[in-house]
Protein backbone atom coordinates (compact mmCIF):
# COMPACT_ATOMS: atom_id res chain seq x y z
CA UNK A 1 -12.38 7.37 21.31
CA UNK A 2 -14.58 8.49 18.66
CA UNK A 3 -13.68 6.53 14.54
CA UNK A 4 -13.07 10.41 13.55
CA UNK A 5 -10.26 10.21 16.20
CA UNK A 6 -8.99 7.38 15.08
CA UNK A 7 -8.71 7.72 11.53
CA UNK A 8 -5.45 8.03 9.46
CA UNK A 9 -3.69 11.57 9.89
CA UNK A 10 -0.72 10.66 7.83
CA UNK A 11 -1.29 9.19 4.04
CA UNK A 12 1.33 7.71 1.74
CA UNK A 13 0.82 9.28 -1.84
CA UNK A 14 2.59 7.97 -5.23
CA UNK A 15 2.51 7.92 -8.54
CA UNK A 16 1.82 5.24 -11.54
CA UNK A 17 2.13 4.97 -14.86
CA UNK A 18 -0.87 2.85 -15.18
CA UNK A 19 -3.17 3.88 -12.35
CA UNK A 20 -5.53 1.60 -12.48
CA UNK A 21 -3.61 -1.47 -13.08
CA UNK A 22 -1.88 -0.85 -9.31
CA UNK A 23 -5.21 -0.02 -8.46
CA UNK A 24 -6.60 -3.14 -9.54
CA UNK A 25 -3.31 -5.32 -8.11
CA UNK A 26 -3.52 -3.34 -4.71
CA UNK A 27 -7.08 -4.79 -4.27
CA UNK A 28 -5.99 -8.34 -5.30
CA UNK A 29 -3.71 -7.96 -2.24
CA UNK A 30 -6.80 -6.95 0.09
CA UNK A 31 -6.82 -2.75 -0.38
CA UNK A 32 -10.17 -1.49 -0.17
CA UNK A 33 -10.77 0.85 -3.36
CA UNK A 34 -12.60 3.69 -0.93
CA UNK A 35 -12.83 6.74 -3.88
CA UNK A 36 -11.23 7.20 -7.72
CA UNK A 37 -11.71 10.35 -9.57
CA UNK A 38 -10.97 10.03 -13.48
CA UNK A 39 -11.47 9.23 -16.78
CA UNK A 40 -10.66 6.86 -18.78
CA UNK A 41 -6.93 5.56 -18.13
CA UNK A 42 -6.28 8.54 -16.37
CA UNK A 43 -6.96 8.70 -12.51
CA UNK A 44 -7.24 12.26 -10.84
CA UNK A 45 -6.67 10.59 -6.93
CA UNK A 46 -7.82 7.31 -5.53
CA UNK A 47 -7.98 6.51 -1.83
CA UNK A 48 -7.35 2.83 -0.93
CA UNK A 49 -7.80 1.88 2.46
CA UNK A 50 -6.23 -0.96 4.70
CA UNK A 51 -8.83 -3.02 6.02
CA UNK A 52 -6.93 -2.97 9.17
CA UNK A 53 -6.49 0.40 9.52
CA UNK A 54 -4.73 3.39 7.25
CA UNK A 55 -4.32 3.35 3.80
CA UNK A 56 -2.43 4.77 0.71
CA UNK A 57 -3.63 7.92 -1.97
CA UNK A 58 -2.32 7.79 -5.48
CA UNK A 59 -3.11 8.75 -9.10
CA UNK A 60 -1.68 8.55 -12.44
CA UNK A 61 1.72 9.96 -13.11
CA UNK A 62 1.63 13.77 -13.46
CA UNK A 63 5.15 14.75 -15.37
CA UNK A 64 5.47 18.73 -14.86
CA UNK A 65 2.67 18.91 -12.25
CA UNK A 66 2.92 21.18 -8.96
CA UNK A 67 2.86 17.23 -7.22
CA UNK A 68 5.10 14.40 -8.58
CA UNK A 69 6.35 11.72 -7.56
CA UNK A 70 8.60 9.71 -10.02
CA UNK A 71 6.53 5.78 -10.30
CA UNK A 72 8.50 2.80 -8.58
CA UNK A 73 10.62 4.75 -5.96
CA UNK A 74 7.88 4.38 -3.05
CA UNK A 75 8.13 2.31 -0.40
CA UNK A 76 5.17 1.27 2.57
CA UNK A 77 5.17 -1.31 5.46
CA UNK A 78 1.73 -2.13 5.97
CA UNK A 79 0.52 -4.04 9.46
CA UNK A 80 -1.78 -7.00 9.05
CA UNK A 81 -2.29 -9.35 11.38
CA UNK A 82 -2.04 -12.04 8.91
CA UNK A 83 0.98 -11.89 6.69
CA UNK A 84 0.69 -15.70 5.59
CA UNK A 85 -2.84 -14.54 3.81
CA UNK A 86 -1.70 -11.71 2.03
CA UNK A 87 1.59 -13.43 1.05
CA UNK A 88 -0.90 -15.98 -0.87
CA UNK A 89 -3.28 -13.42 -2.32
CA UNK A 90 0.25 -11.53 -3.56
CA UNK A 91 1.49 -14.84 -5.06
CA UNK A 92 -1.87 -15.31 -6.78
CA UNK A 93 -1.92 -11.82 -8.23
CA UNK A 94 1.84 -12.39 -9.64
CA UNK A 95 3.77 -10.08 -6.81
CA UNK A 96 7.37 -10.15 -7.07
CA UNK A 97 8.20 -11.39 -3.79
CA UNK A 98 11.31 -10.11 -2.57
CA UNK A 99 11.67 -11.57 1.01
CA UNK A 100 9.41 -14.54 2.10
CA UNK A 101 7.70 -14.66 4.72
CA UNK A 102 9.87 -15.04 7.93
CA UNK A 103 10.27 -13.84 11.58
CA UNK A 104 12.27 -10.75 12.43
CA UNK A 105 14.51 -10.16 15.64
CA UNK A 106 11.96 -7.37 16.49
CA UNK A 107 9.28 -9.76 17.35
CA UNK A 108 7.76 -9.31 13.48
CA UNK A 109 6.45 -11.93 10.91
CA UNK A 110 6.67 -10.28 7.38
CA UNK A 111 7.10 -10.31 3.57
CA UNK A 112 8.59 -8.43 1.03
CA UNK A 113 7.26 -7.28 -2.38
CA UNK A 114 7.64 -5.12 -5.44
CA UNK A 115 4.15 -4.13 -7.08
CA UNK A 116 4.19 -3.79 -10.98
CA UNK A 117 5.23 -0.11 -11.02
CA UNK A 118 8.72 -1.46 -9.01
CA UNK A 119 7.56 0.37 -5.81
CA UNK A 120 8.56 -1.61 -2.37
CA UNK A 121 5.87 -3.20 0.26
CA UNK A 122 6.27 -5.14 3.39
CA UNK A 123 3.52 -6.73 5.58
CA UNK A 124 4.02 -7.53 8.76
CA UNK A 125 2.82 -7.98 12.28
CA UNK A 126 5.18 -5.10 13.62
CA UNK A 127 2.73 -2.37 14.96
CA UNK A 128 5.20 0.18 16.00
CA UNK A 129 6.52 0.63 19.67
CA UNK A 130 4.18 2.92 21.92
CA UNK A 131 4.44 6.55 21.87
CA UNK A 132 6.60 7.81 24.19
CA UNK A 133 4.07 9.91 26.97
C-alpha cells in the first residue's frame, strides 16, 4: 500500500482563541506543526500531524465566518503507543489532566486532558476494532 493510500481521509478541525498558543501546547505534547498560514496572532489554517499517524487542522476563531466552530467544545482520542510519555510531556507543558493514566475494560491504557482553550483529549493504546469486510 502506497503512503498516499494510507494517509488521513478524515481531519478533526477547531477553533481557538489564541491559535498559536494551542499550537505551541499541541507540539509540547508531541504534534508535528506540518503547515500555518497567517499573520501575526492570527492563523488562517494549520495542519498538525500525529507522529503516529493522522492529525488535527485548526485556526484562529472566525466569529461570523461561513466555518465556525465555537473554541473549547472539541473533543479527539488520539492513539499512541505510549500514553505514559505523552502523559509526562502533558504534565510538563501544564495540561489539565482529567483522568490519569489507567487501563480500560476494552483492552486500552489512556489519559485524559483539557488543552488551554477547554477542548477534551484522550491518548490511548485503543486502535479501533477492524473494519467489518
Amino acid at each position: 500500500m502506497s503512503d498516499e493510500a494510507q494517509a488521513p481521509s478524515v481531519w478533526g478541525t477547531f477553533q481557538a482563541h489564541d491559535a498559536r498558543a494551542e499550537i505551541a501546547f499541541l507540539v509540547a505534547l508531541g504534534f508535528e506543526e506540518t503547515v500555518v498560514y497567517g499573520e501575526g496572532d492570527r492563523v488562517d489554517h494549520a495542519q498538525l500531524d500525529w507522529p503516529e499517524g493522522g492529525g488535527v487542522m485548526m485556526g484562529s476563531h472566525k466569529p461570523g465566518g461561513e466555518w465556525v466552530t465555537e473554541p473549547g467544545t472539541a473533543g479527539f482520542y488520539v492513539v499512541t503507543a505510549d500514553p505514559q510519555a505523552v502523559h509526562a510531556r502533558a504534565v510538563a507543558a501544564g495540561a489539565q489532566i482529567t483522568r490519569e493514566v489507567n487501563s480500560t475494560d476494552y483492552g486500552s491504557t489512556e489519559f485524559g486532558l483539557r488543552d488551554p482553550e477547554g477542548n477534551q483529549w484522550s491518548f490511548g493504546t485503543y486502535v479501533g476494532e477492524p473494519r467489518k469486510a
